[in-house]
PDB file of N, CA and C in Angstrom:
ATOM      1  N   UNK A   1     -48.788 -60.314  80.990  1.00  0.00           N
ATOM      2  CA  UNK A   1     -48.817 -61.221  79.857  1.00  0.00           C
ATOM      3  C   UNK A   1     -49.590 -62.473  80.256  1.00  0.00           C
ATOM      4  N   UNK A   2     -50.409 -62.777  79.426  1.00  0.00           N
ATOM      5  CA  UNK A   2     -51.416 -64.263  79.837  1.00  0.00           C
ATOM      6  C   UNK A   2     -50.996 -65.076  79.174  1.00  0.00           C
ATOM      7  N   UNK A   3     -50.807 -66.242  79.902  1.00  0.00           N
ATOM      8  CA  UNK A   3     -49.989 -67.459  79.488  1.00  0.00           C
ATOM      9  C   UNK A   3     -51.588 -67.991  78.353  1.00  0.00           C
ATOM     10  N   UNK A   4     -50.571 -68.748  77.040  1.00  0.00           N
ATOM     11  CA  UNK A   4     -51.081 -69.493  76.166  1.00  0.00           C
ATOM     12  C   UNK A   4     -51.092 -70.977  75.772  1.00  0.00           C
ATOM     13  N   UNK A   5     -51.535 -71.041  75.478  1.00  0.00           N
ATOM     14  CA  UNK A   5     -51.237 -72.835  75.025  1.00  0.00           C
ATOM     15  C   UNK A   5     -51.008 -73.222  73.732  1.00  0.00           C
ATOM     16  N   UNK A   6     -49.878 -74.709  74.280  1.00  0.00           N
ATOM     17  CA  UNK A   6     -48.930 -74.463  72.553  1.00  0.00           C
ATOM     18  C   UNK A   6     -50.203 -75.111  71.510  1.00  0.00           C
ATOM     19  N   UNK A   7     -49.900 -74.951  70.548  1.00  0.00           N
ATOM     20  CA  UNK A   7     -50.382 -75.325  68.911  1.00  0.00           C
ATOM     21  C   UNK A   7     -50.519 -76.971  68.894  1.00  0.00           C
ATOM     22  N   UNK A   8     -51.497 -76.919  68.485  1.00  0.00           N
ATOM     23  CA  UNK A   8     -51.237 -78.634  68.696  1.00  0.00           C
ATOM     24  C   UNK A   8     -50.812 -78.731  67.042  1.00  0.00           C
ATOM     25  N   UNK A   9     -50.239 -80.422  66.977  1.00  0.00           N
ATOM     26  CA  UNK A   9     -49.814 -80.700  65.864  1.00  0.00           C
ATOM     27  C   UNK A   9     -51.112 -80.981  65.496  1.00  0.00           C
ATOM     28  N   UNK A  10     -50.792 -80.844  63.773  1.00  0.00           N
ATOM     29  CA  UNK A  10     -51.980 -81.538  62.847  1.00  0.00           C
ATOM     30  C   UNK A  10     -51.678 -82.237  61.817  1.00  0.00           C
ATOM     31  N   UNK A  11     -52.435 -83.596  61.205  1.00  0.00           N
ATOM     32  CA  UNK A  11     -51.891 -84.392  60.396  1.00  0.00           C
ATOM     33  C   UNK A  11     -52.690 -84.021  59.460  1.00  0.00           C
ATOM     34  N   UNK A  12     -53.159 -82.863  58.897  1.00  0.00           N
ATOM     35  CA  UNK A  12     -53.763 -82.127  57.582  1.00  0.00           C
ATOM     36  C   UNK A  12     -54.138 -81.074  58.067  1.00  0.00           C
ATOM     37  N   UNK A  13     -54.301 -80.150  56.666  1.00  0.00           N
ATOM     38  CA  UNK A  13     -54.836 -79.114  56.356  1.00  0.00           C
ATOM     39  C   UNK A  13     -56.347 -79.093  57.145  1.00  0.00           C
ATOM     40  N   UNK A  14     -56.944 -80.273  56.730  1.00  0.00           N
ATOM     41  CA  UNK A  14     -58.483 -80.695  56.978  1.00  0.00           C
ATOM     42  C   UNK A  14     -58.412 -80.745  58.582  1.00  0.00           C
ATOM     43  N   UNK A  15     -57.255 -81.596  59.365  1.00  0.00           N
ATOM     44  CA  UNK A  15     -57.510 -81.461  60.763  1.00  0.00           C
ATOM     45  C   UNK A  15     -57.957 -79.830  60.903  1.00  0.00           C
ATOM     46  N   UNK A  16     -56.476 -79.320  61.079  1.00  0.00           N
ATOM     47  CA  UNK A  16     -55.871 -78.245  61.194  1.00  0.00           C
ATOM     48  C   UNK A  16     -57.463 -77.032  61.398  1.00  0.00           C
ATOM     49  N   UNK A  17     -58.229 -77.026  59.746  1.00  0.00           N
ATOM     50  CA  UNK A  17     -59.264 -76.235  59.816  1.00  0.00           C
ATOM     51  C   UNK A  17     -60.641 -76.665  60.668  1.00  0.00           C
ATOM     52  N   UNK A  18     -61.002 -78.310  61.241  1.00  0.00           N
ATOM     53  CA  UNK A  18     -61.911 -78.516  62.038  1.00  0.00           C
ATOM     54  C   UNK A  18     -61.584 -78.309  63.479  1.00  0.00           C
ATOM     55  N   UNK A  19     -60.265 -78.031  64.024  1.00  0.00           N
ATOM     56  CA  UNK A  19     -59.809 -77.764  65.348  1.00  0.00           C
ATOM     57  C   UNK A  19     -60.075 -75.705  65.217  1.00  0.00           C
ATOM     58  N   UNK A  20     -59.637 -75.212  63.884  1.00  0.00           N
ATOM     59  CA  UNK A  20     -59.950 -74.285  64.422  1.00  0.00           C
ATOM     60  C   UNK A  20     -60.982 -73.391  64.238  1.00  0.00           C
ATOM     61  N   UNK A  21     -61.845 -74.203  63.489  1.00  0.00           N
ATOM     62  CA  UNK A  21     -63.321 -74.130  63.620  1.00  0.00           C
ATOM     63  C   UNK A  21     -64.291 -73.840  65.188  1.00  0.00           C
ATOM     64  N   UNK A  22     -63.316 -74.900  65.988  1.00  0.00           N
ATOM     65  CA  UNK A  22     -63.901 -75.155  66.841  1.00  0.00           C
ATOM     66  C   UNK A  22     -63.401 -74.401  68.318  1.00  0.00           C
ATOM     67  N   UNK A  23     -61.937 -73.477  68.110  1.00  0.00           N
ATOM     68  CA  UNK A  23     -61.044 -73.033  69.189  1.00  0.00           C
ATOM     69  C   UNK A  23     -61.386 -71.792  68.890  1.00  0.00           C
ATOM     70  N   UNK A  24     -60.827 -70.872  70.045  1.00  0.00           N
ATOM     71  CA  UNK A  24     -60.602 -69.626  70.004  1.00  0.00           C
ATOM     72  C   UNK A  24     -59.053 -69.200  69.970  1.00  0.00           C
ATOM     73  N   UNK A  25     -58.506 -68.691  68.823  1.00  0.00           N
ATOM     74  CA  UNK A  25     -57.118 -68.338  68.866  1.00  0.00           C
ATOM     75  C   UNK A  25     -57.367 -67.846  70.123  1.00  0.00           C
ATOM     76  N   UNK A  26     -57.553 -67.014  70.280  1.00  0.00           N
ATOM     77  CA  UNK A  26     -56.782 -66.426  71.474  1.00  0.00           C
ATOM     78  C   UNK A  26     -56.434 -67.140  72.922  1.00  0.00           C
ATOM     79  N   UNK A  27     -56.828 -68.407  72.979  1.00  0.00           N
ATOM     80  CA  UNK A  27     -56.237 -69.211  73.893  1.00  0.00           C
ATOM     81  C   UNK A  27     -54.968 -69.771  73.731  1.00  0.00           C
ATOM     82  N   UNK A  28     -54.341 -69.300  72.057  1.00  0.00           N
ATOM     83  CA  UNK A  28     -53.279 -70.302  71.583  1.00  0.00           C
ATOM     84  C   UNK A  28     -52.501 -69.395  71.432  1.00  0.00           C
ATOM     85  N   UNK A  29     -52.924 -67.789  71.065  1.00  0.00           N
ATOM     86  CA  UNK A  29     -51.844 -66.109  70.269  1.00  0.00           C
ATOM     87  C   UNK A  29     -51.814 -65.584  71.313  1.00  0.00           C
ATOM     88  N   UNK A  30     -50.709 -65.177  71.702  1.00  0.00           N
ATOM     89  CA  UNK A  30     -51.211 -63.635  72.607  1.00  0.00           C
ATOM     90  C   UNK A  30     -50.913 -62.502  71.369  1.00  0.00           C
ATOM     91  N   UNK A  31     -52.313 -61.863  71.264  1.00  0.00           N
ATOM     92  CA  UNK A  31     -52.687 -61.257  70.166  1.00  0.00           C
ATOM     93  C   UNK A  31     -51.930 -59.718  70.613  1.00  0.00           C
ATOM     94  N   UNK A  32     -51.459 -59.665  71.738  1.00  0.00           N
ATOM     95  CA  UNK A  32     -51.102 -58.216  72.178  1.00  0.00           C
ATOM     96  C   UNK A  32     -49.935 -57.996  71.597  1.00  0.00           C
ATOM     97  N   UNK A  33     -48.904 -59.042  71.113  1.00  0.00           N
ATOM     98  CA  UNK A  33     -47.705 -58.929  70.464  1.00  0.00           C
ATOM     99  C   UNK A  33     -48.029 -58.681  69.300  1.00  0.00           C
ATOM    100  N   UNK A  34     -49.143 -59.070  68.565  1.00  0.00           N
ATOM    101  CA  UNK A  34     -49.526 -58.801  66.997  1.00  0.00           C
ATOM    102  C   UNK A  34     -48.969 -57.330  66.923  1.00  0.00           C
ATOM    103  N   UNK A  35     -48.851 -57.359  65.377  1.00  0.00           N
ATOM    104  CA  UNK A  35     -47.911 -55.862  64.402  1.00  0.00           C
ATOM    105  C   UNK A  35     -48.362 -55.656  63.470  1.00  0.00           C
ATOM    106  N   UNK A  36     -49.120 -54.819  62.940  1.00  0.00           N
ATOM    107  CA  UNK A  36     -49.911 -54.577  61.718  1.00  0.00           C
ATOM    108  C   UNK A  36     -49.046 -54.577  60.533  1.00  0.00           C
ATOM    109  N   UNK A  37     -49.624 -55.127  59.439  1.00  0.00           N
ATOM    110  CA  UNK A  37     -49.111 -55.325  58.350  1.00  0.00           C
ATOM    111  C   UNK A  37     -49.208 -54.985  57.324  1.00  0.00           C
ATOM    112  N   UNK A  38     -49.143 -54.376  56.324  1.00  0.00           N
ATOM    113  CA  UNK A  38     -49.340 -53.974  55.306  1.00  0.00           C
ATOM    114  C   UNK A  38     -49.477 -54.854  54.259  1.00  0.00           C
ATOM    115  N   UNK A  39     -50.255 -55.100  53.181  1.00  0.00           N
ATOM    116  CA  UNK A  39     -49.814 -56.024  51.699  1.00  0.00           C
ATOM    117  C   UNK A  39     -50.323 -55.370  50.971  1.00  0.00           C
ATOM    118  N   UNK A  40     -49.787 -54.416  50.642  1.00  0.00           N
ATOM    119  CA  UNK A  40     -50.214 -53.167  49.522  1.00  0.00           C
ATOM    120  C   UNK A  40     -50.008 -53.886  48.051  1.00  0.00           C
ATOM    121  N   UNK A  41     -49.166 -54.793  47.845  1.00  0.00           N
ATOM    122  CA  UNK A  41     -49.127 -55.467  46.530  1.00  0.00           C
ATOM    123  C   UNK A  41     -50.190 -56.677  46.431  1.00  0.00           C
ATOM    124  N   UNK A  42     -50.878 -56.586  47.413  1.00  0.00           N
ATOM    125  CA  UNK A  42     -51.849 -57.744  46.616  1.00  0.00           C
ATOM    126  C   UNK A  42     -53.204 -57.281  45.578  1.00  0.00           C
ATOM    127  N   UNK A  43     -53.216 -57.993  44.748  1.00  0.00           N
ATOM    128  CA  UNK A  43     -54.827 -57.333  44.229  1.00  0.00           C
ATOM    129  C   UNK A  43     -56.119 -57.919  44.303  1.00  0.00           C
ATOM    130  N   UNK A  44     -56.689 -57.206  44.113  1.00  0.00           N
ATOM    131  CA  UNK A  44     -58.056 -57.641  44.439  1.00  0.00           C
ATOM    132  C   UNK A  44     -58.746 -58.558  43.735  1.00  0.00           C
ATOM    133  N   UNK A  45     -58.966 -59.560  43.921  1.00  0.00           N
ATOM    134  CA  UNK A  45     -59.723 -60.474  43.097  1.00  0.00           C
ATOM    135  C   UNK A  45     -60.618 -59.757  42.193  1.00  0.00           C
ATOM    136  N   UNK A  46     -60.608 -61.100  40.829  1.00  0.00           N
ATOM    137  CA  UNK A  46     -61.326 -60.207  39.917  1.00  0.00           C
ATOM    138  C   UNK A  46     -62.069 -61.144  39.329  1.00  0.00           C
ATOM    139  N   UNK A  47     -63.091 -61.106  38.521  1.00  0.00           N
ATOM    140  CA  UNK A  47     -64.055 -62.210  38.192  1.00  0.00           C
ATOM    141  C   UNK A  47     -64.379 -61.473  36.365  1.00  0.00           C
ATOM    142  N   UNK A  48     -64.348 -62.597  35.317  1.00  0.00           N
ATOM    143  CA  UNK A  48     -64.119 -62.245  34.227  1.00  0.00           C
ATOM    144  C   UNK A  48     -65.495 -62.544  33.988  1.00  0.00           C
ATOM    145  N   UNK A  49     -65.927 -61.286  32.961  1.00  0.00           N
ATOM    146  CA  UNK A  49     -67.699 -61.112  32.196  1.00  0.00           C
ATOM    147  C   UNK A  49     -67.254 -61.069  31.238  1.00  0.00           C
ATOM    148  N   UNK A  50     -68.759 -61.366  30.376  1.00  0.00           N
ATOM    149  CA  UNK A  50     -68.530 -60.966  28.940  1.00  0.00           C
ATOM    150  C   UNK A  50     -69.612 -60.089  28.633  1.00  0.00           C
ATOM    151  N   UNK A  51     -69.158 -58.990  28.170  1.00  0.00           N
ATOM    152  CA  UNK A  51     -69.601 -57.366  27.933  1.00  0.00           C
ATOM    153  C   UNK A  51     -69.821 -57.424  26.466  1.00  0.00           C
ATOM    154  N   UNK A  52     -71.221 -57.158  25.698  1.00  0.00           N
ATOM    155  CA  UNK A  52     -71.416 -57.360  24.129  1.00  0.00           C
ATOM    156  C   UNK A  52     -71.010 -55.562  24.561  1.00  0.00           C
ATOM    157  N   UNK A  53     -70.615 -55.649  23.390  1.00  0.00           N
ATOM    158  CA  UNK A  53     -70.547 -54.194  23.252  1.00  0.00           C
ATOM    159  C   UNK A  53     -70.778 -53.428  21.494  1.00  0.00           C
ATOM    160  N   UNK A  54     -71.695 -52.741  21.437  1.00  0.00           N
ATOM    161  CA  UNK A  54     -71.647 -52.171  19.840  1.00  0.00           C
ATOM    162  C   UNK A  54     -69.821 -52.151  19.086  1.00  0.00           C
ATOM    163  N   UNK A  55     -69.619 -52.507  18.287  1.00  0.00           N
ATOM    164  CA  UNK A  55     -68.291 -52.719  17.506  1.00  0.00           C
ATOM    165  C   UNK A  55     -67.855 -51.001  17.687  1.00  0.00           C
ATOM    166  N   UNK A  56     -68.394 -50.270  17.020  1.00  0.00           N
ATOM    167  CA  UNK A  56     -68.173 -48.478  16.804  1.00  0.00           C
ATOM    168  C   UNK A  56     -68.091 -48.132  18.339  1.00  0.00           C
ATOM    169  N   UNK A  57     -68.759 -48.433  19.148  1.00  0.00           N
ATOM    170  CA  UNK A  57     -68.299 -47.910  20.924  1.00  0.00           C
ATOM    171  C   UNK A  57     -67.039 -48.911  20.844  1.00  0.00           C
ATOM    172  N   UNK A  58     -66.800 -50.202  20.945  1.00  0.00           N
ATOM    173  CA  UNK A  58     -65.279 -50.635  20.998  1.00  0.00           C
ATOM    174  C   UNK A  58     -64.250 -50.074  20.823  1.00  0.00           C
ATOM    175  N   UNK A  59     -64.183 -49.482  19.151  1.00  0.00           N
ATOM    176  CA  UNK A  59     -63.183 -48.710  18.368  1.00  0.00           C
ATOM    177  C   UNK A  59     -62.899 -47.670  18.904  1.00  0.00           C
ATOM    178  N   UNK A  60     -64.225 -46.748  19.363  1.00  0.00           N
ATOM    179  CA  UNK A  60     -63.751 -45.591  19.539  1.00  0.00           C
ATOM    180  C   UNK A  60     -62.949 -45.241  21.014  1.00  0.00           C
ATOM    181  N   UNK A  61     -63.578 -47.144  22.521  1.00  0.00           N
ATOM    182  CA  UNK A  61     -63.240 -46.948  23.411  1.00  0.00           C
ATOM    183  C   UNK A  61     -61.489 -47.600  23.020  1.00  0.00           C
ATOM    184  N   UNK A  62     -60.971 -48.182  21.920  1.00  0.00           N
ATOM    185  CA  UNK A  62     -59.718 -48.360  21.822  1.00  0.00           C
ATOM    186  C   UNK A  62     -58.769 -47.300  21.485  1.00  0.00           C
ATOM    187  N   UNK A  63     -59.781 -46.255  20.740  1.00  0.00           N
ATOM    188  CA  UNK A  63     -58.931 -45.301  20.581  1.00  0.00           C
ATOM    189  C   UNK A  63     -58.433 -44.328  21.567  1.00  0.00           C
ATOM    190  N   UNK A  64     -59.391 -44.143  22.388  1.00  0.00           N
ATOM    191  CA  UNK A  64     -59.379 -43.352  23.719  1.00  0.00           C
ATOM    192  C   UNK A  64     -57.994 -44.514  24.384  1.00  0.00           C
ATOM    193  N   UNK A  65     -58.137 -45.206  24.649  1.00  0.00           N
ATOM    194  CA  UNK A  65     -57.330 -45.904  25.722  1.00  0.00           C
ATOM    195  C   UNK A  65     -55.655 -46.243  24.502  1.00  0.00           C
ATOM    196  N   UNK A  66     -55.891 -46.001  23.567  1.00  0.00           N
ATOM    197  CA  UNK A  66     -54.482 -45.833  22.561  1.00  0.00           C
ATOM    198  C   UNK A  66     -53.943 -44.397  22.850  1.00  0.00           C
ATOM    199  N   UNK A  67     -54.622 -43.269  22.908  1.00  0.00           N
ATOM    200  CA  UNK A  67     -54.237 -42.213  23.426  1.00  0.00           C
ATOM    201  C   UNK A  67     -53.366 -42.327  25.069  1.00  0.00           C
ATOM    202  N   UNK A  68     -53.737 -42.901  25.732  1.00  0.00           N
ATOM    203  CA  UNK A  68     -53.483 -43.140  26.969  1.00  0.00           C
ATOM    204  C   UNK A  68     -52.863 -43.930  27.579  1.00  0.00           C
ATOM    205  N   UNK A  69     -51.842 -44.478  26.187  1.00  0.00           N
ATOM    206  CA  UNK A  69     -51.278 -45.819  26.135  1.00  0.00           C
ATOM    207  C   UNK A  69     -51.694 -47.031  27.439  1.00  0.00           C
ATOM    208  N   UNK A  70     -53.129 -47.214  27.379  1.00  0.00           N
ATOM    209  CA  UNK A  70     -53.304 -48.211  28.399  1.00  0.00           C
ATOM    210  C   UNK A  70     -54.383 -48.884  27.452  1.00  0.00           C
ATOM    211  N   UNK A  71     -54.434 -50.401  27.940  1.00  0.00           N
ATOM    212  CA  UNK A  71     -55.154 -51.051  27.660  1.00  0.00           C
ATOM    213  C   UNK A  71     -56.468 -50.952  27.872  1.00  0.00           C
ATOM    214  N   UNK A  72     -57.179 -50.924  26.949  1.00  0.00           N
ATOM    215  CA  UNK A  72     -58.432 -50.876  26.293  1.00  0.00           C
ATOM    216  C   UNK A  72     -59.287 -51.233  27.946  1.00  0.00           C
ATOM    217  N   UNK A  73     -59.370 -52.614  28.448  1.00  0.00           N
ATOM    218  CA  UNK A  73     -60.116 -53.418  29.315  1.00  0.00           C
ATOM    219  C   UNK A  73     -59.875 -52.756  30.860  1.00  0.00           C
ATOM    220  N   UNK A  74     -58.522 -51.816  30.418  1.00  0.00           N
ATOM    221  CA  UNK A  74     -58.029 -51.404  32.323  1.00  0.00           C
ATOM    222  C   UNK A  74     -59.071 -49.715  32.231  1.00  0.00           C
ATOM    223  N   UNK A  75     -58.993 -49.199  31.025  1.00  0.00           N
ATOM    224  CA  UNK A  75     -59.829 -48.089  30.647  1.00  0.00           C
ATOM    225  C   UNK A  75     -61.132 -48.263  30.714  1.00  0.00           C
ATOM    226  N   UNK A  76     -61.875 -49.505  30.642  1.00  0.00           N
ATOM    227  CA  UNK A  76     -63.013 -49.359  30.717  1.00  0.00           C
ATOM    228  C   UNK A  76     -63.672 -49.374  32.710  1.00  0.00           C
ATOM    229  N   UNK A  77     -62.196 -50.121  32.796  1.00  0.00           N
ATOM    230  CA  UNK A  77     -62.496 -50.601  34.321  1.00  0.00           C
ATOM    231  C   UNK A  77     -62.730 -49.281  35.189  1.00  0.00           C
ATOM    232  N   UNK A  78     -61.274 -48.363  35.073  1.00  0.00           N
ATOM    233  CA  UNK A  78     -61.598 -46.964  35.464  1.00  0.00           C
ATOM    234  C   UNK A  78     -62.376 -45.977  35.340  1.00  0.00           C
ATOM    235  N   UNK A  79     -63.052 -45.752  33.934  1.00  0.00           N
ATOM    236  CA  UNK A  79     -63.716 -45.222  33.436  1.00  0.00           C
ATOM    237  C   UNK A  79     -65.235 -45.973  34.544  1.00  0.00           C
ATOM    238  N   UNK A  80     -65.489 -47.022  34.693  1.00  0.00           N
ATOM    239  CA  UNK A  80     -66.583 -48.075  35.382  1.00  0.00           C
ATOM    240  C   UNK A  80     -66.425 -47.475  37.171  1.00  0.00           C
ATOM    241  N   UNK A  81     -65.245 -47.808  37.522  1.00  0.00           N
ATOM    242  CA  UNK A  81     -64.650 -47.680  39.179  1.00  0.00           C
ATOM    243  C   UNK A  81     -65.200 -46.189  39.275  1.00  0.00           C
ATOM    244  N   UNK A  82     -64.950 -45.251  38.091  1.00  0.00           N
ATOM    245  CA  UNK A  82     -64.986 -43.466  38.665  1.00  0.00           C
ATOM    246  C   UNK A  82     -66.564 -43.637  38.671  1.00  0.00           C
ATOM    247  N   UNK A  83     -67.321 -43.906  37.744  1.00  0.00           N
ATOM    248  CA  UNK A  83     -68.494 -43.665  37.644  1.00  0.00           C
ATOM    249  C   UNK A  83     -69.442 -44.214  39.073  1.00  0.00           C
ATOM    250  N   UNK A  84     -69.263 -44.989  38.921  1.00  0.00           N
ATOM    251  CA  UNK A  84     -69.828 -45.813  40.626  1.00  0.00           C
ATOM    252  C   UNK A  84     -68.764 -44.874  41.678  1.00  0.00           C
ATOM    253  N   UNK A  85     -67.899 -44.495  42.138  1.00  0.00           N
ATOM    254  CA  UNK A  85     -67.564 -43.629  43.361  1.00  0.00           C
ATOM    255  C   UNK A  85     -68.569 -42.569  42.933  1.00  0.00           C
ATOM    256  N   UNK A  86     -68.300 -41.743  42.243  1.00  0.00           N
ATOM    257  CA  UNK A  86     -68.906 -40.497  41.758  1.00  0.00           C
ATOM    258  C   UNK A  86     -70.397 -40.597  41.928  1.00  0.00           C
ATOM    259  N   UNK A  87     -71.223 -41.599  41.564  1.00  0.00           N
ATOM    260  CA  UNK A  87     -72.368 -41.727  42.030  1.00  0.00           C
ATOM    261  C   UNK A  87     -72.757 -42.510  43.259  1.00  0.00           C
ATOM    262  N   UNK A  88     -71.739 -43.037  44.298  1.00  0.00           N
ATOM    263  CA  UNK A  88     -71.690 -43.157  45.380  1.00  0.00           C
ATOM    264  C   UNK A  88     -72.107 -41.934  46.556  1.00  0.00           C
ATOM    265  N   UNK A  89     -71.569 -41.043  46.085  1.00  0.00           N
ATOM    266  CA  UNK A  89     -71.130 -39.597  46.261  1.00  0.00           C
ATOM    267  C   UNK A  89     -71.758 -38.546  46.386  1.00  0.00           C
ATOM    268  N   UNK A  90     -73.301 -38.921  45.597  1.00  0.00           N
ATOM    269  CA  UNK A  90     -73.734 -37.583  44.822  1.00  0.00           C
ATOM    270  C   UNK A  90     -75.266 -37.675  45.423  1.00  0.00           C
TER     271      UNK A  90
END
């Protein structure tokens, strides 16, 4: 085990991020104790567009996603996500 050195105090956020700008954790963690973590509930950031869309493609993409009791905007997303893997793919 390799000895570390303690944390220094900080009187801000702002210290805090120019000290460790400038350090190497690993003089301060012993990273060998680290434990992988999971955060399966977080989501992925998302950034809002505005999509013109013909009125008659709207309707008919509301009707599809009324069948499927899901919202209209999460249907287009999937319908968007499959198409890009699928042509990732091909």
């Amino acid at each position: 085990m390799r000895k570390t050195k303690k944390n220094p105090e900080f009187k801000s956020e702002a210290e805090e991020r120019a000290f460790w700008e400038t350090h190497d954790s690993s003089d301060y963690v012993d990273w060998s104790k680290a434990q992988s973590v999971s955060l399966s509930n977080l989501k992925p950031s998302t950034k809002t567009i505005s999509l013109r869309l013909p009125q008659a493609l709207l309707e008919r993409i509301k009707i599809e996603a009324n069948k499927r009791d899901m919202p209209y905007q999460s249907l287009i997303k999937a319908w968007l996500a499959d198409d890009v893997e699928a042509r990732r793919h091909s």
